[in-house]
PDB file of N, CA and C in Angstrom:
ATOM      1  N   UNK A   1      19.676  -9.990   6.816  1.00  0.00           N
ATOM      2  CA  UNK A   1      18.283 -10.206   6.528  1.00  0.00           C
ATOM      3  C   UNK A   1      18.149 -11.476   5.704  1.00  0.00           C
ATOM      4  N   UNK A   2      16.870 -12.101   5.627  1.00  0.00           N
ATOM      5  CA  UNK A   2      16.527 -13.138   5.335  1.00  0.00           C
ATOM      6  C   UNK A   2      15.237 -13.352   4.151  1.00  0.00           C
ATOM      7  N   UNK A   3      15.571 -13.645   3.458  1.00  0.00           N
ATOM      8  CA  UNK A   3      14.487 -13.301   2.183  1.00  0.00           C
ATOM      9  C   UNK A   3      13.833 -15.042   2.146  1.00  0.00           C
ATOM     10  N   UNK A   4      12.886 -14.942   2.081  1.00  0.00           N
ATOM     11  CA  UNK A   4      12.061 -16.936   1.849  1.00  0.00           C
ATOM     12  C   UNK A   4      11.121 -16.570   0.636  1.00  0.00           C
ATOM     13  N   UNK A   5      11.266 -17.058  -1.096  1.00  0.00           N
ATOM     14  CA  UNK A   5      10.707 -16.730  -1.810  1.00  0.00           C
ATOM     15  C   UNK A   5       9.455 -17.867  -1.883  1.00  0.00           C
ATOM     16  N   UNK A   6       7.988 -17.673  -1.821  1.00  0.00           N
ATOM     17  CA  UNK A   6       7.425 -18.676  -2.257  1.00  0.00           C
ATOM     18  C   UNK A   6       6.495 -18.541  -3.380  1.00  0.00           C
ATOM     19  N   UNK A   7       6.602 -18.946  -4.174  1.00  0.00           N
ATOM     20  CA  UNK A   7       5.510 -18.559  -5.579  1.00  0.00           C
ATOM     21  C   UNK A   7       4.563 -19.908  -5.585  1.00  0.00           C
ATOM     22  N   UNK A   8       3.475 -19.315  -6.149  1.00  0.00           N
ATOM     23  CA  UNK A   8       2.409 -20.495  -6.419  1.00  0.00           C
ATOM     24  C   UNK A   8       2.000 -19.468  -8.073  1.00  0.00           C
ATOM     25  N   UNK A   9       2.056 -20.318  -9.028  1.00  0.00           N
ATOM     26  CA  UNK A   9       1.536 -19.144  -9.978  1.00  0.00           C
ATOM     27  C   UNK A   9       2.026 -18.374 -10.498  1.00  0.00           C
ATOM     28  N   UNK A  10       1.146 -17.229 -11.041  1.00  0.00           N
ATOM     29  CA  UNK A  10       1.798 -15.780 -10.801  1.00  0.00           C
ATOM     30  C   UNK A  10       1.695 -15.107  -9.767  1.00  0.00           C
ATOM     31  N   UNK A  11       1.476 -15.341  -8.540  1.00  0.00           N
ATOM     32  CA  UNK A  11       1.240 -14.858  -7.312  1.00  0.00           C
ATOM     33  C   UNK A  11       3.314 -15.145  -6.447  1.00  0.00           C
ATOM     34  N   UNK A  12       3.586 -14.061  -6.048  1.00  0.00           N
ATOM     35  CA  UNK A  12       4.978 -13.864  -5.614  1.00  0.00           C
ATOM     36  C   UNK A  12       4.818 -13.897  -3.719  1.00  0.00           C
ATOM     37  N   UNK A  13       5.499 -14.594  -2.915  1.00  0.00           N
ATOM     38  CA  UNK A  13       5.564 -13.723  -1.382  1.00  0.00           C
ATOM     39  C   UNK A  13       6.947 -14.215  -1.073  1.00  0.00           C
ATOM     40  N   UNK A  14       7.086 -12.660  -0.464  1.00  0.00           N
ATOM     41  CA  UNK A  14       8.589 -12.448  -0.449  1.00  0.00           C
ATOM     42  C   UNK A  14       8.128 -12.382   1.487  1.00  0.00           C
ATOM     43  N   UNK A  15       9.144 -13.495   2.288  1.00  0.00           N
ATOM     44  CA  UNK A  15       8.661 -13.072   3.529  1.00  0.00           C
ATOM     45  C   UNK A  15      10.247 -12.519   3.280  1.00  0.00           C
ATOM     46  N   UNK A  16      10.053 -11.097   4.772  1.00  0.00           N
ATOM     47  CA  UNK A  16      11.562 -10.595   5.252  1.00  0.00           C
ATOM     48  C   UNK A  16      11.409 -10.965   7.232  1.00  0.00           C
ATOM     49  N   UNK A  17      12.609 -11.500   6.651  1.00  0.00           N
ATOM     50  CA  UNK A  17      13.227 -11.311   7.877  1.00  0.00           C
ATOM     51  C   UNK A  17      13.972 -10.203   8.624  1.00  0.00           C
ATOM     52  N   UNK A  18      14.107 -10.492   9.571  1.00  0.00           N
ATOM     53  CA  UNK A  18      15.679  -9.053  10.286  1.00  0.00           C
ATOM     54  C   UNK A  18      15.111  -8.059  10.178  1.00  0.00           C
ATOM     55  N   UNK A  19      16.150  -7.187   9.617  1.00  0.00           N
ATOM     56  CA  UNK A  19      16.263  -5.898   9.506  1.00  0.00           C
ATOM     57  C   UNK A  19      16.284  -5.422   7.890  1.00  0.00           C
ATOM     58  N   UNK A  20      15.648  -4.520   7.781  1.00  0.00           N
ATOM     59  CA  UNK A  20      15.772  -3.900   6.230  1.00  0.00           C
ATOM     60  C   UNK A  20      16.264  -2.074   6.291  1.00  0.00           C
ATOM     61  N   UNK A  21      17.450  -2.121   6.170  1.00  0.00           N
ATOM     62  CA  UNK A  21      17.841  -1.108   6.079  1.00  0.00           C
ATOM     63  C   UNK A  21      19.363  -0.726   5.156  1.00  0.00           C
ATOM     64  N   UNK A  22      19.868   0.081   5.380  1.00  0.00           N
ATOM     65  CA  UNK A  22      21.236   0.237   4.636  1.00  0.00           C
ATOM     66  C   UNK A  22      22.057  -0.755   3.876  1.00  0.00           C
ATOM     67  N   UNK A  23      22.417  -1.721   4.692  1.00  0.00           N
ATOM     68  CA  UNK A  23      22.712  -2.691   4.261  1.00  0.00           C
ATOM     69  C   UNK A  23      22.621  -3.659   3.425  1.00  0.00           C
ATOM     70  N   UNK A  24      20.797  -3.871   4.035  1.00  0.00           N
ATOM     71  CA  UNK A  24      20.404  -5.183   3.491  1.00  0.00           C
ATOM     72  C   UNK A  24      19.368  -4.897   2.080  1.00  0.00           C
ATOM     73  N   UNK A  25      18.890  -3.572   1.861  1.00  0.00           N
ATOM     74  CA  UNK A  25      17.898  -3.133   1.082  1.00  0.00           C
ATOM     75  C   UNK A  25      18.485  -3.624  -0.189  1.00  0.00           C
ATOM     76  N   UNK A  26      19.814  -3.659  -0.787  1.00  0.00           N
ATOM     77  CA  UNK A  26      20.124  -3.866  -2.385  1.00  0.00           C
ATOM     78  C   UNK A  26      19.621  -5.460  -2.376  1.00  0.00           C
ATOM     79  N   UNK A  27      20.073  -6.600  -1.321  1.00  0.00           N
ATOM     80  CA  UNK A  27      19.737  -7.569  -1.467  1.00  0.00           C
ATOM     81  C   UNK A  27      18.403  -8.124  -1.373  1.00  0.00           C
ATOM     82  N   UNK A  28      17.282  -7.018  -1.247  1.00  0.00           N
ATOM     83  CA  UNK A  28      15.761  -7.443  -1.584  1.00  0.00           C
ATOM     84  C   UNK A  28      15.934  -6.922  -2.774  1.00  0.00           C
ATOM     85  N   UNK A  29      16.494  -5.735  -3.033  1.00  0.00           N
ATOM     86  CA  UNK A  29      16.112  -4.727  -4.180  1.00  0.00           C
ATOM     87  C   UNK A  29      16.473  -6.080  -5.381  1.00  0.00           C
ATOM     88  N   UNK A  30      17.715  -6.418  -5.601  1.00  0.00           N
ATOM     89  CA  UNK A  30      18.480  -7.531  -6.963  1.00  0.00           C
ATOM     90  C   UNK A  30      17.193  -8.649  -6.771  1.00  0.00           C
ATOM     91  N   UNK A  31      16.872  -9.583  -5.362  1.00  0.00           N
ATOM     92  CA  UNK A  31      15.584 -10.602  -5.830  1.00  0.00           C
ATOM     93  C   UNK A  31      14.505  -9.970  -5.993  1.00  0.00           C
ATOM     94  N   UNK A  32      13.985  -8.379  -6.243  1.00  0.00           N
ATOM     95  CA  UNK A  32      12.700  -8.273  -6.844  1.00  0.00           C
ATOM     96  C   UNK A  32      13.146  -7.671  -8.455  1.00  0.00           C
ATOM     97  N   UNK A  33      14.318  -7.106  -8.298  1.00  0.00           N
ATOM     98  CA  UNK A  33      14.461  -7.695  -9.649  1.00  0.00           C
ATOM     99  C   UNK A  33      14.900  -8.552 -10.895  1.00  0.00           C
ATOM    100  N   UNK A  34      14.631  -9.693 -10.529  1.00  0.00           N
ATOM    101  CA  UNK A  34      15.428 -10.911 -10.338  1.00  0.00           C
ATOM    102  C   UNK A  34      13.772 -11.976 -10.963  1.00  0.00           C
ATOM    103  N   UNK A  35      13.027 -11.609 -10.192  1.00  0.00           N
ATOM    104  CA  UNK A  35      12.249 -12.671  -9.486  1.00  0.00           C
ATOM    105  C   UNK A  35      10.119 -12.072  -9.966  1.00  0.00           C
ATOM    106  N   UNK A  36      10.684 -11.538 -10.606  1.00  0.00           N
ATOM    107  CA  UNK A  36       9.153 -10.371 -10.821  1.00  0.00           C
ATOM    108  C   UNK A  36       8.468 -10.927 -12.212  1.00  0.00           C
ATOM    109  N   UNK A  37       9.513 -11.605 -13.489  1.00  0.00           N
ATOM    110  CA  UNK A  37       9.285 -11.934 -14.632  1.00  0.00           C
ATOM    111  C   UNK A  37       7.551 -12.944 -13.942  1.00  0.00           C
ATOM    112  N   UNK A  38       6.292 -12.830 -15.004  1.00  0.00           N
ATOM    113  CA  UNK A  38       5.316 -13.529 -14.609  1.00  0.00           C
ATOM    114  C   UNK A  38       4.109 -13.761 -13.514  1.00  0.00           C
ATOM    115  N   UNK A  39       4.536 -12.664 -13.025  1.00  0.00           N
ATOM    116  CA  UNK A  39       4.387 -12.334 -11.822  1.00  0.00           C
ATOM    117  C   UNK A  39       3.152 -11.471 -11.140  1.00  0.00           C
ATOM    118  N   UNK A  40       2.280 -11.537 -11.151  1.00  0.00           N
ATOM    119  CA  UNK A  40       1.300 -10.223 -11.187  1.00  0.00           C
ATOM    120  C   UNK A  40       0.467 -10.093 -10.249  1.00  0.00           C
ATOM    121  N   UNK A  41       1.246 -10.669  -9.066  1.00  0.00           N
ATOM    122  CA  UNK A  41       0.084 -10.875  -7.415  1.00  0.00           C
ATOM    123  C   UNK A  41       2.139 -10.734  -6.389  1.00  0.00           C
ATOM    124  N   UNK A  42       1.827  -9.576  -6.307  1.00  0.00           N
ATOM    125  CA  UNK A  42       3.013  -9.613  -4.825  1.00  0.00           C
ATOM    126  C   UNK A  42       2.726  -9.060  -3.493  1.00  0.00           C
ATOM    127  N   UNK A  43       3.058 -10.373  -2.694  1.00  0.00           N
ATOM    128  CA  UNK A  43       2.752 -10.127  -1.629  1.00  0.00           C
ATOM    129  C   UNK A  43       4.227 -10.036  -0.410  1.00  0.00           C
ATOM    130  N   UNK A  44       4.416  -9.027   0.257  1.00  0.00           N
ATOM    131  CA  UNK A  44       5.505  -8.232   0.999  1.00  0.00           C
ATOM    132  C   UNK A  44       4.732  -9.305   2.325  1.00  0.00           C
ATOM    133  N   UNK A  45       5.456  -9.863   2.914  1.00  0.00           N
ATOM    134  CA  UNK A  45       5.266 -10.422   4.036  1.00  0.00           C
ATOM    135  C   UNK A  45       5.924 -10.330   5.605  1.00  0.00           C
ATOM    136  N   UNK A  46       5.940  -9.506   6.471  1.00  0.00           N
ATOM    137  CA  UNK A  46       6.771  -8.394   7.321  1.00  0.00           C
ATOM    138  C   UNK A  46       6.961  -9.687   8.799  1.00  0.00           C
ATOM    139  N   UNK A  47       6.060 -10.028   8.919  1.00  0.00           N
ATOM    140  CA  UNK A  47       5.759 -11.091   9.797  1.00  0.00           C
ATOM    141  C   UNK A  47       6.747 -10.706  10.541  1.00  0.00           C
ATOM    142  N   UNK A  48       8.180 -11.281  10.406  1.00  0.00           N
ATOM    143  CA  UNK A  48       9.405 -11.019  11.066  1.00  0.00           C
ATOM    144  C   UNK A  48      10.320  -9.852  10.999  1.00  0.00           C
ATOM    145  N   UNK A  49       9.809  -8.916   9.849  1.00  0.00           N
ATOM    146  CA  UNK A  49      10.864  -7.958   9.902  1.00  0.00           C
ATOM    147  C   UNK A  49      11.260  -6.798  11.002  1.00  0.00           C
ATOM    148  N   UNK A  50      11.983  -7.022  11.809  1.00  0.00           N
ATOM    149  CA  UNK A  50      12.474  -6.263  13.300  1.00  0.00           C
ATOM    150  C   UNK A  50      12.058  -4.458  12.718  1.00  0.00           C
ATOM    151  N   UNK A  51      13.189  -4.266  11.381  1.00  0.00           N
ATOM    152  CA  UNK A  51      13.139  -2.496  11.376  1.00  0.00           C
ATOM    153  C   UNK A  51      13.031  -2.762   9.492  1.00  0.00           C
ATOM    154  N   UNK A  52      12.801  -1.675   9.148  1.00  0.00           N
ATOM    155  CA  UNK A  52      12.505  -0.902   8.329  1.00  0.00           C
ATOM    156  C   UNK A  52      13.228   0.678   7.798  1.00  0.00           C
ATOM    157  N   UNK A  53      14.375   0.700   7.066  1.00  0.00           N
ATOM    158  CA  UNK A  53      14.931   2.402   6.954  1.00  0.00           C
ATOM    159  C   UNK A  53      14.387   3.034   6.096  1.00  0.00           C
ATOM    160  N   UNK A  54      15.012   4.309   5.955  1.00  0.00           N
ATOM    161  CA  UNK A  54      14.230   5.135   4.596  1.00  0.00           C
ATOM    162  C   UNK A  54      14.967   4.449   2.925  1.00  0.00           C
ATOM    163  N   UNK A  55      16.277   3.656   3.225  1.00  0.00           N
ATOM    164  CA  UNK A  55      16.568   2.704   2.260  1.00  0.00           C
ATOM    165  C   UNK A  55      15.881   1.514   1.714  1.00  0.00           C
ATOM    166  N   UNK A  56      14.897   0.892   3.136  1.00  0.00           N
ATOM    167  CA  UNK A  56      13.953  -0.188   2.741  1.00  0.00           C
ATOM    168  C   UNK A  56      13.246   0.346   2.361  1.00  0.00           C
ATOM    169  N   UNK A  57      12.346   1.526   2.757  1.00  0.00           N
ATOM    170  CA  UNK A  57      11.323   2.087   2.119  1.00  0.00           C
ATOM    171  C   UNK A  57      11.641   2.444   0.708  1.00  0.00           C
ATOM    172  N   UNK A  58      12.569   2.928   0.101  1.00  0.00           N
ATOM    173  CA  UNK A  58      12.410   3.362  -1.223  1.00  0.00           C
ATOM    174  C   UNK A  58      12.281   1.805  -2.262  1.00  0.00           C
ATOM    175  N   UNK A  59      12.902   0.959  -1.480  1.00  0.00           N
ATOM    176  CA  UNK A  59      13.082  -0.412  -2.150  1.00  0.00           C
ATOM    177  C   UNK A  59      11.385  -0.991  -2.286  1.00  0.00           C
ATOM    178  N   UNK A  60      10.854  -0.515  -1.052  1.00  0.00           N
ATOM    179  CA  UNK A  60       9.329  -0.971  -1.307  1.00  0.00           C
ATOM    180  C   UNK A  60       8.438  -0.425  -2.553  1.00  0.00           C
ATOM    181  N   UNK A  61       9.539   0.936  -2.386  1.00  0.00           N
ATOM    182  CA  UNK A  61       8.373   2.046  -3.257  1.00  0.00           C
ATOM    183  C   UNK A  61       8.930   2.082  -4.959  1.00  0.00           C
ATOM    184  N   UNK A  62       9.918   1.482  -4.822  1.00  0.00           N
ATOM    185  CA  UNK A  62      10.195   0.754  -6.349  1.00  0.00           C
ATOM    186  C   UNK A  62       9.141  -0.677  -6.814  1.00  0.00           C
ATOM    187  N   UNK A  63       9.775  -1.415  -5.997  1.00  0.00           N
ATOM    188  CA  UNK A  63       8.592  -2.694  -5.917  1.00  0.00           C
ATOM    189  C   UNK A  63       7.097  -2.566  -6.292  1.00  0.00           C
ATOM    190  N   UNK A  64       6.501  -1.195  -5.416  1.00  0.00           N
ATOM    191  CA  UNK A  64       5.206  -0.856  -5.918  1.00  0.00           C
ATOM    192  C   UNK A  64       5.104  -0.650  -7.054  1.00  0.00           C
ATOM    193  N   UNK A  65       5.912   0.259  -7.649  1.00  0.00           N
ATOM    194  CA  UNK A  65       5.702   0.790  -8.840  1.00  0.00           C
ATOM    195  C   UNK A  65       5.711   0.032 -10.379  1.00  0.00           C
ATOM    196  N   UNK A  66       6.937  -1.222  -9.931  1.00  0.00           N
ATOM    197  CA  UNK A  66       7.201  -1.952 -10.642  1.00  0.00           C
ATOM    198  C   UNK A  66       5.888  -3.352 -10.753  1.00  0.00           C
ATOM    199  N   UNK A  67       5.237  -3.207  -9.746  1.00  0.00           N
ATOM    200  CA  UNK A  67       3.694  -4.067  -9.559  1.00  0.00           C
ATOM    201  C   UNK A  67       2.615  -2.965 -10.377  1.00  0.00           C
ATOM    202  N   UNK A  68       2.659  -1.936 -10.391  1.00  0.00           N
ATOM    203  CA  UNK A  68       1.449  -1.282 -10.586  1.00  0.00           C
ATOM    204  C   UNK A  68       1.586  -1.908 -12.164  1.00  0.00           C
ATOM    205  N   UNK A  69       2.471  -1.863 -13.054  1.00  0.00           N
ATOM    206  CA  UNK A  69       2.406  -2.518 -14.336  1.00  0.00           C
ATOM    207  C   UNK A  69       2.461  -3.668 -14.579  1.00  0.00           C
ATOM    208  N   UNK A  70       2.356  -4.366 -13.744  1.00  0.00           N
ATOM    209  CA  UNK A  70       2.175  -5.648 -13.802  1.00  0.00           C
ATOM    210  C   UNK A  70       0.758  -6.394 -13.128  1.00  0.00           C
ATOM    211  N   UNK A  71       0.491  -5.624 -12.163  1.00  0.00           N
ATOM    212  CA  UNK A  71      -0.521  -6.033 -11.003  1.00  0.00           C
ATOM    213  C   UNK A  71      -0.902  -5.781  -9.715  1.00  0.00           C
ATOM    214  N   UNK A  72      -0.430  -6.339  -8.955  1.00  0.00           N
ATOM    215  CA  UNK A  72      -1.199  -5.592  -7.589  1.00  0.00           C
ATOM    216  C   UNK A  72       0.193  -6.183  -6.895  1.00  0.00           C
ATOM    217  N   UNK A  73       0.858  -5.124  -5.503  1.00  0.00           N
ATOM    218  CA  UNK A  73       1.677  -5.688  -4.720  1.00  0.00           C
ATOM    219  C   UNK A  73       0.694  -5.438  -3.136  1.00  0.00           C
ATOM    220  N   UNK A  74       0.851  -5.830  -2.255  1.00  0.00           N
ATOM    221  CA  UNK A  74       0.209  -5.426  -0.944  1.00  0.00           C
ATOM    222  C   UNK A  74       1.294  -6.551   0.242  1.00  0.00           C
ATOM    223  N   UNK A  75       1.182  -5.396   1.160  1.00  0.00           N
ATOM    224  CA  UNK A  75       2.215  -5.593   2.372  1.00  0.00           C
ATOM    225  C   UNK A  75       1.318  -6.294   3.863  1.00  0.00           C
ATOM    226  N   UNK A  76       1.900  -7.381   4.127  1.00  0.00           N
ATOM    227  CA  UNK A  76       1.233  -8.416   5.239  1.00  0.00           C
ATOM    228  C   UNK A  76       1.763  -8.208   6.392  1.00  0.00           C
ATOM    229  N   UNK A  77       1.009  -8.651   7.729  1.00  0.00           N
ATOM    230  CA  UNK A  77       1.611  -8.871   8.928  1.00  0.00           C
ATOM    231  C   UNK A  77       2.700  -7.994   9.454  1.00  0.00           C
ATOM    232  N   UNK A  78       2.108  -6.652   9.374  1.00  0.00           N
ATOM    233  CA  UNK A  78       2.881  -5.600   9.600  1.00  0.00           C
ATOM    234  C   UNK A  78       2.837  -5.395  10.797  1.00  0.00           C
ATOM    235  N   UNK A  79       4.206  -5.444  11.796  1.00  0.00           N
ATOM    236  CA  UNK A  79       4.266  -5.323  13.599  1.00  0.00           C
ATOM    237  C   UNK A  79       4.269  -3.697  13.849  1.00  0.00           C
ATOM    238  N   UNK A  80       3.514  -3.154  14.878  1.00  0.00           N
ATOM    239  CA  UNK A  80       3.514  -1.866  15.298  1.00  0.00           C
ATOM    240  C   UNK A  80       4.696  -1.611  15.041  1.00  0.00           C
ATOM    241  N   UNK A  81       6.450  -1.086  15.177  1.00  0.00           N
ATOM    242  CA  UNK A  81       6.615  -0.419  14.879  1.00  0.00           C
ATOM    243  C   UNK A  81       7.259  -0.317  13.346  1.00  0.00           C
ATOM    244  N   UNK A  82       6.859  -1.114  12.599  1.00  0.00           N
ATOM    245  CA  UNK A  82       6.582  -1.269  11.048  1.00  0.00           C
ATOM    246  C   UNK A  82       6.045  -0.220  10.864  1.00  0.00           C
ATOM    247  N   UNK A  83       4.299  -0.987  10.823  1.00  0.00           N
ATOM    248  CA  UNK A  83       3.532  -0.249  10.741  1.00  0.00           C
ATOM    249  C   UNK A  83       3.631   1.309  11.521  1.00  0.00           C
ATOM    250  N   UNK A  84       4.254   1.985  12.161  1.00  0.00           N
ATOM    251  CA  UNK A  84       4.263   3.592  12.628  1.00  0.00           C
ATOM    252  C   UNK A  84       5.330   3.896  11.802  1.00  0.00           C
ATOM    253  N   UNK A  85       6.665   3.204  11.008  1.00  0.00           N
ATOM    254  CA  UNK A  85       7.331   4.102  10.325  1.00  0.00           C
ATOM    255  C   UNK A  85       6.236   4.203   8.868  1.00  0.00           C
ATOM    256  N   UNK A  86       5.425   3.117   8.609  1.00  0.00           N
ATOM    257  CA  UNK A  86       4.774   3.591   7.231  1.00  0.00           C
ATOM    258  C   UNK A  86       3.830   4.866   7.465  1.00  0.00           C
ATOM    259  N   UNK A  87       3.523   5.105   8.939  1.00  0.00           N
ATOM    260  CA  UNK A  87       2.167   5.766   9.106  1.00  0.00           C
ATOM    261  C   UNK A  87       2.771   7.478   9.021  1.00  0.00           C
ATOM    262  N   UNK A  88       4.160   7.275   9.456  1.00  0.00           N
ATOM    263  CA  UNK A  88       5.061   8.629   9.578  1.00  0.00           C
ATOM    264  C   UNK A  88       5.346   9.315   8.377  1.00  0.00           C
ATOM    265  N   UNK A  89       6.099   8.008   7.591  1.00  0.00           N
ATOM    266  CA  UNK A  89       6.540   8.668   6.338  1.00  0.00           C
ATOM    267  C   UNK A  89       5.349   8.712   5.378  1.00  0.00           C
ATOM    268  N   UNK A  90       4.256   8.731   5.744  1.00  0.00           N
ATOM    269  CA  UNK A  90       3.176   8.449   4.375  1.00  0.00           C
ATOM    270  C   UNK A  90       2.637   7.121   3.853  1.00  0.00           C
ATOM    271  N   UNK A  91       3.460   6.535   3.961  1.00  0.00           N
ATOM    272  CA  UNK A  91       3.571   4.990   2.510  1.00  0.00           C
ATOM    273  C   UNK A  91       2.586   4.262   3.241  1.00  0.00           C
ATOM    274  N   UNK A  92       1.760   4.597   4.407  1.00  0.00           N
ATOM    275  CA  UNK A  92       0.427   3.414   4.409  1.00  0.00           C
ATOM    276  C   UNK A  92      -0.568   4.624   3.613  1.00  0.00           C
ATOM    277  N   UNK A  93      -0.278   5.245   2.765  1.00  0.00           N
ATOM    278  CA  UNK A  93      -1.446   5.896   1.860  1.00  0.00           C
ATOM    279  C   UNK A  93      -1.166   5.411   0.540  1.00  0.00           C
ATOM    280  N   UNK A  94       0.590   4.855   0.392  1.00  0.00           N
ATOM    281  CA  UNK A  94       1.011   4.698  -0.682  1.00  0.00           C
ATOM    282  C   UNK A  94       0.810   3.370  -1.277  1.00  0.00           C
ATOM    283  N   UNK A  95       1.268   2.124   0.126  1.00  0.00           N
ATOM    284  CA  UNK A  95       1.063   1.000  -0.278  1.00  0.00           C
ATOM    285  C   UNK A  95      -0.268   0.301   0.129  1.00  0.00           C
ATOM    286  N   UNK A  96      -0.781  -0.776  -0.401  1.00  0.00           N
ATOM    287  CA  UNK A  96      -1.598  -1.927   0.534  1.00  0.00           C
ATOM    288  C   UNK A  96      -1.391  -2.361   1.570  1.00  0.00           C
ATOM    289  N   UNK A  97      -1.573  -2.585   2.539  1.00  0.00           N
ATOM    290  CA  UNK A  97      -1.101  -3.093   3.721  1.00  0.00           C
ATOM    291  C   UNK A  97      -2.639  -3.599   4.453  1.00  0.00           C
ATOM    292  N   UNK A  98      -2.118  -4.839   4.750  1.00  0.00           N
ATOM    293  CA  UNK A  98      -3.488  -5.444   4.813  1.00  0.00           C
ATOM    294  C   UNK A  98      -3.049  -6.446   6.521  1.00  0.00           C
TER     295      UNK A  98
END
């Protein structure tokens, strides 16, 4: 997977690439926490991300949580079957997704 950080501000977008699952989830998980200091606008950018596991998902659902005290996170350019694992497991009630 492929992480492209771009900040303007305090505004964060993390685009993903590939795949987010088993593997690759610690290496989003270390740059959001890494990369969050100042930070109080995050934006999850899916554009390219192929899959999604229940390992990426918990990594998202840290991320949220770790935004709710800071500010607002919300999830972009989510491809159908993105978007149907959030709709399965719940987390489009949980996160923004715009």
């Amino acid at each position: 997977m492929k992480i492209i950080k771009t900040r303007n501000g305090n505004s964060l977008t993390l685009e993903l690439q590939g795949r987010l699952d088993t593997l690759t989830s610690p290496e989003l998980e270390a740059v959001i926490n890494t990369v969050l200091d100042g930070v109080n606008e995050l934006t999850i950018d899916c554009r390219y991300l192929e899959y999604i596991s229940s390992a990426g998902l918990r990594v998202m659902l840290c991320a949220e949580k770790k935004m709710n005290d800071k500010g607002a996170m919300k999830v972009v350019n989510v491809n159908d079957m993105v978007n149907e694992i959030f709709e399965i497991t719940g987390f489009s009630e949980i996160l923004t997704i715009e």
